[in-house]
PDB file of N, CA and C in Angstrom:
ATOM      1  N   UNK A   1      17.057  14.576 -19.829  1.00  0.00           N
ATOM      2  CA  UNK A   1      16.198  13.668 -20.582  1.00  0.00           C
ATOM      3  C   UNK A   1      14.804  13.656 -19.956  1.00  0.00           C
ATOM      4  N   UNK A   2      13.903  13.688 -20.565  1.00  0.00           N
ATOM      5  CA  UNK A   2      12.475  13.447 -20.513  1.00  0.00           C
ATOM      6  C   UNK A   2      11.564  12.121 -20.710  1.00  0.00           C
ATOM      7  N   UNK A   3      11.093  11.917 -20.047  1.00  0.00           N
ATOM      8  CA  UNK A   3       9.879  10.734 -20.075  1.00  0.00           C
ATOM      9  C   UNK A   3       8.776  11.240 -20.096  1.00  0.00           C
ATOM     10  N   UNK A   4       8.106  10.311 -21.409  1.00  0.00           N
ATOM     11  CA  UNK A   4       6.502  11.145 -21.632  1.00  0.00           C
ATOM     12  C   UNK A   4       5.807  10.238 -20.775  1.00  0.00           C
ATOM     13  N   UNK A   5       5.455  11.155 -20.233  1.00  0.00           N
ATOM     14  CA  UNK A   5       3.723  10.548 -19.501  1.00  0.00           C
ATOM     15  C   UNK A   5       2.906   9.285 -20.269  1.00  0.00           C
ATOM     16  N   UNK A   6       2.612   7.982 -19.462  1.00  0.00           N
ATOM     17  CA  UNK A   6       2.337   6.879 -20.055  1.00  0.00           C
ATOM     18  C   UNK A   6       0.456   7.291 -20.242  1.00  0.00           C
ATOM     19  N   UNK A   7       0.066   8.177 -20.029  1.00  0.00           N
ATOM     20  CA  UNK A   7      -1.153   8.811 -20.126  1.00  0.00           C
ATOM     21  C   UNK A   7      -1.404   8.468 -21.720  1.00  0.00           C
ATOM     22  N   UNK A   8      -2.822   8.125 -21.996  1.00  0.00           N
ATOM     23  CA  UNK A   8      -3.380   7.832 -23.097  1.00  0.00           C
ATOM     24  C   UNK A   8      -4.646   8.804 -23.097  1.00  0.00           C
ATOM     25  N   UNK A   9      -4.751   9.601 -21.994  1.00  0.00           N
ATOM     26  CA  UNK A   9      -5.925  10.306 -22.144  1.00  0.00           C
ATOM     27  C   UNK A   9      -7.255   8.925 -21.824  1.00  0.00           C
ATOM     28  N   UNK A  10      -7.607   8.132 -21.468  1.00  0.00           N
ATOM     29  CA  UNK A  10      -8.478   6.929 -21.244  1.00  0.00           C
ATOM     30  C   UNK A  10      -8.340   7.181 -19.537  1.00  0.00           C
ATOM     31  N   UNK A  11      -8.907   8.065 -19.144  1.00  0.00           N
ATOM     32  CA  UNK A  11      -8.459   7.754 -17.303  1.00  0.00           C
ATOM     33  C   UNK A  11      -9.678   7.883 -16.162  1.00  0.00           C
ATOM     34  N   UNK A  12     -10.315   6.347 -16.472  1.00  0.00           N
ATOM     35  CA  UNK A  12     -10.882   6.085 -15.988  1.00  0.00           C
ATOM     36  C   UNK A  12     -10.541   5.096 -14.342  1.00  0.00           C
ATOM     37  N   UNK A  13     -10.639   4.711 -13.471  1.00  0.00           N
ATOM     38  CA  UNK A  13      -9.922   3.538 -12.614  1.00  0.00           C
ATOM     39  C   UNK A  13     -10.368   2.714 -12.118  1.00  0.00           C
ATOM     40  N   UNK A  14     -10.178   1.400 -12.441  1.00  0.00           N
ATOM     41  CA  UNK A  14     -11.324   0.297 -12.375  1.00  0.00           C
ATOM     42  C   UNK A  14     -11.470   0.213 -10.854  1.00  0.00           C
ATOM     43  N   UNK A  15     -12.255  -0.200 -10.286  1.00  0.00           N
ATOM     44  CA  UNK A  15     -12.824   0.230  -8.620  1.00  0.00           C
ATOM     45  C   UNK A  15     -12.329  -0.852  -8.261  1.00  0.00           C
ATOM     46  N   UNK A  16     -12.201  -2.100  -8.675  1.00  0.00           N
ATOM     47  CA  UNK A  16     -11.452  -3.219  -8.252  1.00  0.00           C
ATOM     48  C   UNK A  16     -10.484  -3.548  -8.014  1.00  0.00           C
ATOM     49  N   UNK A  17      -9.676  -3.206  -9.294  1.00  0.00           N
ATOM     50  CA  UNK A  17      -8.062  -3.346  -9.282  1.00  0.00           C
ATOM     51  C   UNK A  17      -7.047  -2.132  -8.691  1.00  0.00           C
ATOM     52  N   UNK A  18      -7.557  -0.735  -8.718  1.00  0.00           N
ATOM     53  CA  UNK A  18      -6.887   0.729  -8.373  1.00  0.00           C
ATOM     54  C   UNK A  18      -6.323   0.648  -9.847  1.00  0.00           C
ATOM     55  N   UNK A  19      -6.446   0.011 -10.596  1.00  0.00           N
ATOM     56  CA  UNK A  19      -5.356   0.701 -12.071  1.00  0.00           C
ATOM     57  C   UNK A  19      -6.585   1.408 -12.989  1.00  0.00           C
ATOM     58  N   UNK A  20      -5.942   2.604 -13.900  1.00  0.00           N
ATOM     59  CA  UNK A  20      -6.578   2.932 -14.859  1.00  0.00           C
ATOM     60  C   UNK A  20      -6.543   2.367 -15.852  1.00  0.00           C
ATOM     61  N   UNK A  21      -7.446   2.271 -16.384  1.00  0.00           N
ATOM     62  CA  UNK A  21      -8.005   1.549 -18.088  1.00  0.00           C
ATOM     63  C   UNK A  21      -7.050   1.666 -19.200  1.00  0.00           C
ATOM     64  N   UNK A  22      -6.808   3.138 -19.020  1.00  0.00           N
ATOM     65  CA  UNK A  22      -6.076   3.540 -20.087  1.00  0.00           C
ATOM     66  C   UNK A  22      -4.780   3.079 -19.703  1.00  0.00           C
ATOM     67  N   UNK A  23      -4.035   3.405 -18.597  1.00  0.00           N
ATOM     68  CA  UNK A  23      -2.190   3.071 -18.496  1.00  0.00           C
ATOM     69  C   UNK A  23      -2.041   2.245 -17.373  1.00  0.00           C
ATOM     70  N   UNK A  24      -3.087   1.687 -16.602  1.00  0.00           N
ATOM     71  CA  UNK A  24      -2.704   0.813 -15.680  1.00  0.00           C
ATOM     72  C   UNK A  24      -1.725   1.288 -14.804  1.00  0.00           C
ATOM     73  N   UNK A  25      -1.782   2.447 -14.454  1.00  0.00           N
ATOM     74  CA  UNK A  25      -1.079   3.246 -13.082  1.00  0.00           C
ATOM     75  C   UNK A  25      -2.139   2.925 -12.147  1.00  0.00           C
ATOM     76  N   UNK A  26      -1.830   3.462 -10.791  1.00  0.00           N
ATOM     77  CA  UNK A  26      -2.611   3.625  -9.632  1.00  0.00           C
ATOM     78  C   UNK A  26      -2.707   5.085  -9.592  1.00  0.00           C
ATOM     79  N   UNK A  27      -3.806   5.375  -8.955  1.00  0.00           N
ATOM     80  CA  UNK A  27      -3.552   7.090  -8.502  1.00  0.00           C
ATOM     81  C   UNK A  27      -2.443   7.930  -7.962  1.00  0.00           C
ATOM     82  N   UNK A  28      -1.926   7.245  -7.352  1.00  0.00           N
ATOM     83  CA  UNK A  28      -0.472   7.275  -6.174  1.00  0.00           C
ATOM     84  C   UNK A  28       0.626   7.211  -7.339  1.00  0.00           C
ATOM     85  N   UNK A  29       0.966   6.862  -8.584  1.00  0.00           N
ATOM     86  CA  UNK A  29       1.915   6.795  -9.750  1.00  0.00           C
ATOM     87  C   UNK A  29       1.014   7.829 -10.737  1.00  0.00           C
ATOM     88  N   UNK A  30      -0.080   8.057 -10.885  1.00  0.00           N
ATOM     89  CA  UNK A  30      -0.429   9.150 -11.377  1.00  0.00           C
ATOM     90  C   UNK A  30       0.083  10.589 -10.845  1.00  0.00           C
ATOM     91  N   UNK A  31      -0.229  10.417  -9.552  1.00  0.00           N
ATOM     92  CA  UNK A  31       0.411  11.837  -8.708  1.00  0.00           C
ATOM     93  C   UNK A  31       1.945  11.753  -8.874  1.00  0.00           C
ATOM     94  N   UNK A  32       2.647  10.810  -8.734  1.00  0.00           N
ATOM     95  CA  UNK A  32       4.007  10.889  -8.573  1.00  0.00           C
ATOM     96  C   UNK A  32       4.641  11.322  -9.843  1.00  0.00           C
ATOM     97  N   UNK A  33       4.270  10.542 -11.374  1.00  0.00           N
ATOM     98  CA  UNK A  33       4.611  10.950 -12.397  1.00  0.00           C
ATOM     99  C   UNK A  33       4.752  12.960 -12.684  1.00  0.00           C
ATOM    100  N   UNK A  34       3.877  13.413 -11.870  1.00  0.00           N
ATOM    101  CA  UNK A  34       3.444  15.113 -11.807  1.00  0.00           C
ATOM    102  C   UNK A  34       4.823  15.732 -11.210  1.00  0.00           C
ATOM    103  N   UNK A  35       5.051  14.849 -10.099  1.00  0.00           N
ATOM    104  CA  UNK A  35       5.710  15.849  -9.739  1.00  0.00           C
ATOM    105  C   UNK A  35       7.274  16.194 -10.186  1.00  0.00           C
ATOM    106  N   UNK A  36       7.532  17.129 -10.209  1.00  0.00           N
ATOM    107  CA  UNK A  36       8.945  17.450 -10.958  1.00  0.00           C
ATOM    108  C   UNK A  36      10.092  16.922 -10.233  1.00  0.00           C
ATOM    109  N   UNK A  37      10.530  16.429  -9.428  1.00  0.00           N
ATOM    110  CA  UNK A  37      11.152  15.755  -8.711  1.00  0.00           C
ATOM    111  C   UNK A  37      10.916  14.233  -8.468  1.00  0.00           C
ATOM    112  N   UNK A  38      10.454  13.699  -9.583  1.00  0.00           N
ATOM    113  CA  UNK A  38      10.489  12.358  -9.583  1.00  0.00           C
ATOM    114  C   UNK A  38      11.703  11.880 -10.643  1.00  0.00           C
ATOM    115  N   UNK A  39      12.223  10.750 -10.272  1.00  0.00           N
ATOM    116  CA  UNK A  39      13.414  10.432 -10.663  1.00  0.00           C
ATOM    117  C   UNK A  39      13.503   9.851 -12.069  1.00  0.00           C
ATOM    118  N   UNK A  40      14.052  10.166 -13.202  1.00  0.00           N
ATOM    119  CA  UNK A  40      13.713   9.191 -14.227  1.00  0.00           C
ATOM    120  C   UNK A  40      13.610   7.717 -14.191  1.00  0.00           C
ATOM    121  N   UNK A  41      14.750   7.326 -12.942  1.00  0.00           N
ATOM    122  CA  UNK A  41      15.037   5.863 -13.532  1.00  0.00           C
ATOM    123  C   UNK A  41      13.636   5.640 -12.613  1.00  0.00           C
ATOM    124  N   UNK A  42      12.687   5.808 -11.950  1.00  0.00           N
ATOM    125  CA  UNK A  42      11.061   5.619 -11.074  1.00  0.00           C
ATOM    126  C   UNK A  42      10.508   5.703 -12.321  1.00  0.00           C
ATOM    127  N   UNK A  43      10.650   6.401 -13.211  1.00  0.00           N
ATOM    128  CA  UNK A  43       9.745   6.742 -14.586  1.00  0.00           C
ATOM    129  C   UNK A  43       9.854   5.385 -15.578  1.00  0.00           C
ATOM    130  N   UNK A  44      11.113   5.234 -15.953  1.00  0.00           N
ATOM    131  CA  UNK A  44      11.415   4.202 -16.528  1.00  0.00           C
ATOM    132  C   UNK A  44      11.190   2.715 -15.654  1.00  0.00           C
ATOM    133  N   UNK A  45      11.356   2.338 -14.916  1.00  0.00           N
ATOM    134  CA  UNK A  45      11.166   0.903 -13.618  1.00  0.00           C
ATOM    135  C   UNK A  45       9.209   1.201 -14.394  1.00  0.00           C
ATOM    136  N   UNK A  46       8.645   2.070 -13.342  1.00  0.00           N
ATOM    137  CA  UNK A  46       7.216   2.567 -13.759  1.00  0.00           C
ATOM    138  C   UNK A  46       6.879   1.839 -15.273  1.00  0.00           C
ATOM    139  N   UNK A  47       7.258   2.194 -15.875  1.00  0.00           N
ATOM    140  CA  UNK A  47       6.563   1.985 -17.601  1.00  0.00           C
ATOM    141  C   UNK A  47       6.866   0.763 -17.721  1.00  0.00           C
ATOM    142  N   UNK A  48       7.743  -0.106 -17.430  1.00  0.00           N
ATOM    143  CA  UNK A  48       8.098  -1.853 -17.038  1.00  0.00           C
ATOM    144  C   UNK A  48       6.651  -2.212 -16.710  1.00  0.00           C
ATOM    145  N   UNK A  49       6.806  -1.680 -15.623  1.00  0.00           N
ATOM    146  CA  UNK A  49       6.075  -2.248 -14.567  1.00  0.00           C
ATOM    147  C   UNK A  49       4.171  -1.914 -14.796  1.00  0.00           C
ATOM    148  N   UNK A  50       3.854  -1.197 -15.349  1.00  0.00           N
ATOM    149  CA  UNK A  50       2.514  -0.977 -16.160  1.00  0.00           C
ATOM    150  C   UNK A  50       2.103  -1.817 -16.949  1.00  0.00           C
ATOM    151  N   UNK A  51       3.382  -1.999 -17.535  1.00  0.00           N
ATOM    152  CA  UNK A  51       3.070  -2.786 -19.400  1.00  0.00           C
ATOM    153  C   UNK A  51       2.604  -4.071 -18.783  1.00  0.00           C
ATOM    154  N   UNK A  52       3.306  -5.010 -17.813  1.00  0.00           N
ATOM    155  CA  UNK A  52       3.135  -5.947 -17.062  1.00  0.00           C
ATOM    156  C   UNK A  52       1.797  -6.120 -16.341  1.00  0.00           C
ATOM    157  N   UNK A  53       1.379  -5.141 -16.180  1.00  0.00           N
ATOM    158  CA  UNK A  53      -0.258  -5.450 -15.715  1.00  0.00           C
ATOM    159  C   UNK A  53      -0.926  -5.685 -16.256  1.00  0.00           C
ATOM    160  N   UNK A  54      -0.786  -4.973 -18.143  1.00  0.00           N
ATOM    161  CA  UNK A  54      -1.734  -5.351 -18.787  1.00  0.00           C
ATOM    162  C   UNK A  54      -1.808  -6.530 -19.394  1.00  0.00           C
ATOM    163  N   UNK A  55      -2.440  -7.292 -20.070  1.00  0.00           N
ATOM    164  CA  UNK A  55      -2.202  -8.028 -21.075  1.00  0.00           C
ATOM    165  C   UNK A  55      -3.318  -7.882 -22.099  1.00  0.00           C
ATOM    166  N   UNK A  56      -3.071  -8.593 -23.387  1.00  0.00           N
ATOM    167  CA  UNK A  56      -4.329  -8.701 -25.156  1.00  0.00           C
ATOM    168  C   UNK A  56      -4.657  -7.508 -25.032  1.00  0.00           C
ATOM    169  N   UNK A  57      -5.880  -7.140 -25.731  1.00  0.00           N
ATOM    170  CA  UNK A  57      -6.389  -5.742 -26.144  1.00  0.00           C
ATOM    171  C   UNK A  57      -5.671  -4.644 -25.288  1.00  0.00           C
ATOM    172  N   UNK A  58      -5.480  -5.323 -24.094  1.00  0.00           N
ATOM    173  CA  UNK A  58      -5.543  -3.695 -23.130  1.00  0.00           C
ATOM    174  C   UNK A  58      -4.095  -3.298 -23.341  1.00  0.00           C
ATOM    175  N   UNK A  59      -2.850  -4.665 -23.326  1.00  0.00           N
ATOM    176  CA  UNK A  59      -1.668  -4.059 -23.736  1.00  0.00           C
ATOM    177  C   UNK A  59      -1.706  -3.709 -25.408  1.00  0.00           C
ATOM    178  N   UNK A  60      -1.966  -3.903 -26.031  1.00  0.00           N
ATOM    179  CA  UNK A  60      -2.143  -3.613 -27.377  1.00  0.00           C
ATOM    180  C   UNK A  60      -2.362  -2.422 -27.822  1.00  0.00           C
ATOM    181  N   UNK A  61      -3.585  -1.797 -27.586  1.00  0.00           N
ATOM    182  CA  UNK A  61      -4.092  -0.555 -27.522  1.00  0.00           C
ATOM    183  C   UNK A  61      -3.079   0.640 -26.415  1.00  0.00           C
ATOM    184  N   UNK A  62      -2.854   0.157 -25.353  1.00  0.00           N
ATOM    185  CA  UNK A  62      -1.599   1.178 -24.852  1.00  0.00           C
ATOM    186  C   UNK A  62      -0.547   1.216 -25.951  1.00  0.00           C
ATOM    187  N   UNK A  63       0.255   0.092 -26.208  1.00  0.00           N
ATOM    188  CA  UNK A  63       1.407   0.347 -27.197  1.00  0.00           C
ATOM    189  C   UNK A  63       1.494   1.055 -28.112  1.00  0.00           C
ATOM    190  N   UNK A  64       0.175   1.157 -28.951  1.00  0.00           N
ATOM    191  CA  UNK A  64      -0.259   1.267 -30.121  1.00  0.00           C
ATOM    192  C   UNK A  64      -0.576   3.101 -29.908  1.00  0.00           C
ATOM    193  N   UNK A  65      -1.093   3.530 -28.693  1.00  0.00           N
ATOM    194  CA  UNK A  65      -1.919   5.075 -28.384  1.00  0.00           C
ATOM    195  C   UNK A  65      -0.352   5.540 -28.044  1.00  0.00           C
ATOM    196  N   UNK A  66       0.573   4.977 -26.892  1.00  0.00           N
ATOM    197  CA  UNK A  66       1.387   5.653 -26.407  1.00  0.00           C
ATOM    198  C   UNK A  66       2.857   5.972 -27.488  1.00  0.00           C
ATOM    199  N   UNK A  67       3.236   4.588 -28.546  1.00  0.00           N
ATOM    200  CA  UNK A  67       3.886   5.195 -29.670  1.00  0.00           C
ATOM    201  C   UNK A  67       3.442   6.214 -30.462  1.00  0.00           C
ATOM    202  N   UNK A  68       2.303   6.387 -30.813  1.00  0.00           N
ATOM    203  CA  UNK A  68       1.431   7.368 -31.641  1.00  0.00           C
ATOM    204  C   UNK A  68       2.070   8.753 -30.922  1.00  0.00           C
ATOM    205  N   UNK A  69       2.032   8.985 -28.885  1.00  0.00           N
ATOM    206  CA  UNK A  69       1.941   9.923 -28.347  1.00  0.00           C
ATOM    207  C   UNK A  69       3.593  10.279 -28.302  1.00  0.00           C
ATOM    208  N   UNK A  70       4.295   9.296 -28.263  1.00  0.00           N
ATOM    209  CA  UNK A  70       5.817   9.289 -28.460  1.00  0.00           C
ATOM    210  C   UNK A  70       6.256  10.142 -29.567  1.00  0.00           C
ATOM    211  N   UNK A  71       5.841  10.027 -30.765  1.00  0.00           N
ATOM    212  CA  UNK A  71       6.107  10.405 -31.884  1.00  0.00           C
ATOM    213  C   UNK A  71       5.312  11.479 -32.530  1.00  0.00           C
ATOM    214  N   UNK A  72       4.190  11.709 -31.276  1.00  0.00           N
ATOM    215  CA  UNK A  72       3.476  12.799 -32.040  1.00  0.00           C
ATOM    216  C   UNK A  72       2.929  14.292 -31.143  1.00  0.00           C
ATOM    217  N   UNK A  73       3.428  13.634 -30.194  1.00  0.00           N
ATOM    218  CA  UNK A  73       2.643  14.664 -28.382  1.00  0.00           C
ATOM    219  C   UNK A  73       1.447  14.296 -28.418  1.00  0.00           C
ATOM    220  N   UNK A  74       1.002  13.385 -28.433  1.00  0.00           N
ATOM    221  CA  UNK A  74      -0.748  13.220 -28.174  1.00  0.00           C
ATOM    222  C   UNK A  74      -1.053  11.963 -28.430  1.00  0.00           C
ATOM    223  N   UNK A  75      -1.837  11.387 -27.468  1.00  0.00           N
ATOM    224  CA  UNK A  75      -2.197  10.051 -27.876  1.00  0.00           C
ATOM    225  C   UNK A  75      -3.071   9.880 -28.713  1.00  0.00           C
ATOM    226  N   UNK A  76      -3.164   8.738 -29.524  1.00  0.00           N
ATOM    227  CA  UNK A  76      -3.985   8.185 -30.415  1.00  0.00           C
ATOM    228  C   UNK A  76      -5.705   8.952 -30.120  1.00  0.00           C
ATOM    229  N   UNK A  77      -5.726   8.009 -28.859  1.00  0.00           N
ATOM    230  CA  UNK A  77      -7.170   8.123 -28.212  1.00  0.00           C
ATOM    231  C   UNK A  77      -7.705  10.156 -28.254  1.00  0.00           C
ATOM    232  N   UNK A  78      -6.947  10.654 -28.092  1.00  0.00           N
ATOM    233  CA  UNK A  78      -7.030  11.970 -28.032  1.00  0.00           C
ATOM    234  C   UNK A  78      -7.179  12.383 -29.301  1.00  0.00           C
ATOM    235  N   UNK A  79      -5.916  12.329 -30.049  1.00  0.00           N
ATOM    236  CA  UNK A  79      -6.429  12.877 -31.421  1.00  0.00           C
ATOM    237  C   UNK A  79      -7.786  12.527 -32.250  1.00  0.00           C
ATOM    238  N   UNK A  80      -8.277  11.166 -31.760  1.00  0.00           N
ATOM    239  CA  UNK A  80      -9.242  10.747 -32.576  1.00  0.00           C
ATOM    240  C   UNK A  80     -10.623  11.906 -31.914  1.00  0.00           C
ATOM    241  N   UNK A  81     -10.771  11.824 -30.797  1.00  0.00           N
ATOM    242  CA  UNK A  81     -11.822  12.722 -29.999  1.00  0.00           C
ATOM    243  C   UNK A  81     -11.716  13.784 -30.474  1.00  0.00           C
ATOM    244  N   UNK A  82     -10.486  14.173 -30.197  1.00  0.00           N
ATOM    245  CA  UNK A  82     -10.136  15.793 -31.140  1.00  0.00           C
ATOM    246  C   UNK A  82     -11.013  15.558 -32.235  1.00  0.00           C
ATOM    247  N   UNK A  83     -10.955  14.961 -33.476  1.00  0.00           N
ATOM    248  CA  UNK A  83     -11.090  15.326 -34.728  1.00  0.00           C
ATOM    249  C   UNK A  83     -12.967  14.853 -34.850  1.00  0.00           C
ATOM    250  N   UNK A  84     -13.433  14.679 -33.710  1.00  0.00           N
ATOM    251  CA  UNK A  84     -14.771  14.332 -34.328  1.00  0.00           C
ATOM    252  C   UNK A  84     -15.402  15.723 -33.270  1.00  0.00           C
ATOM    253  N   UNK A  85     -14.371  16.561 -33.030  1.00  0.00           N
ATOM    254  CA  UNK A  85     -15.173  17.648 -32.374  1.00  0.00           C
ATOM    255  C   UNK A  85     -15.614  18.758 -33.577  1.00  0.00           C
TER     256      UNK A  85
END
């Protein structure tokens, strides 16, 4: 079984908090998600534990980009950039 990357393509990292804009990882769960030897159930705990950082717009807009990427291989945020290239 596979876990998609909570990546929205938005990966910027606020200098304050260590989380990114887009998925509210740290750099250190960015790297770990990479490597092929990370455990699913770390993947799954992980995506708990993200959603929980965010809250209003910012969880909203993840839910909303990362079902899009669930169901489509690509996040929202991406396809839209895509299509105004």
């Amino acid at each position: 079984m596979k876990i998609i990357s909570p990546c929205i393509s938005i990966c910027k990292t606020d200098p304050v908090t260590g989380f990114c804009y887009g998925c509210a990882r740290t750099n250190e769960e960015k790297r770990r998600w990479k490597k092929e030897n990370t455990a699913i159930d770390w993947k799954k705990s992980n995506l708990k534990e993200i959603a929980q950082r965010m809250k209003g717009w910012q969880l909203e807009t993840f839910e909303e980009s990362y079902n899009y990427k669930l169901k489509n291989g690509i996040s929202l945020f991406k396809k839209n950039l895509l299509e105004k290239e």
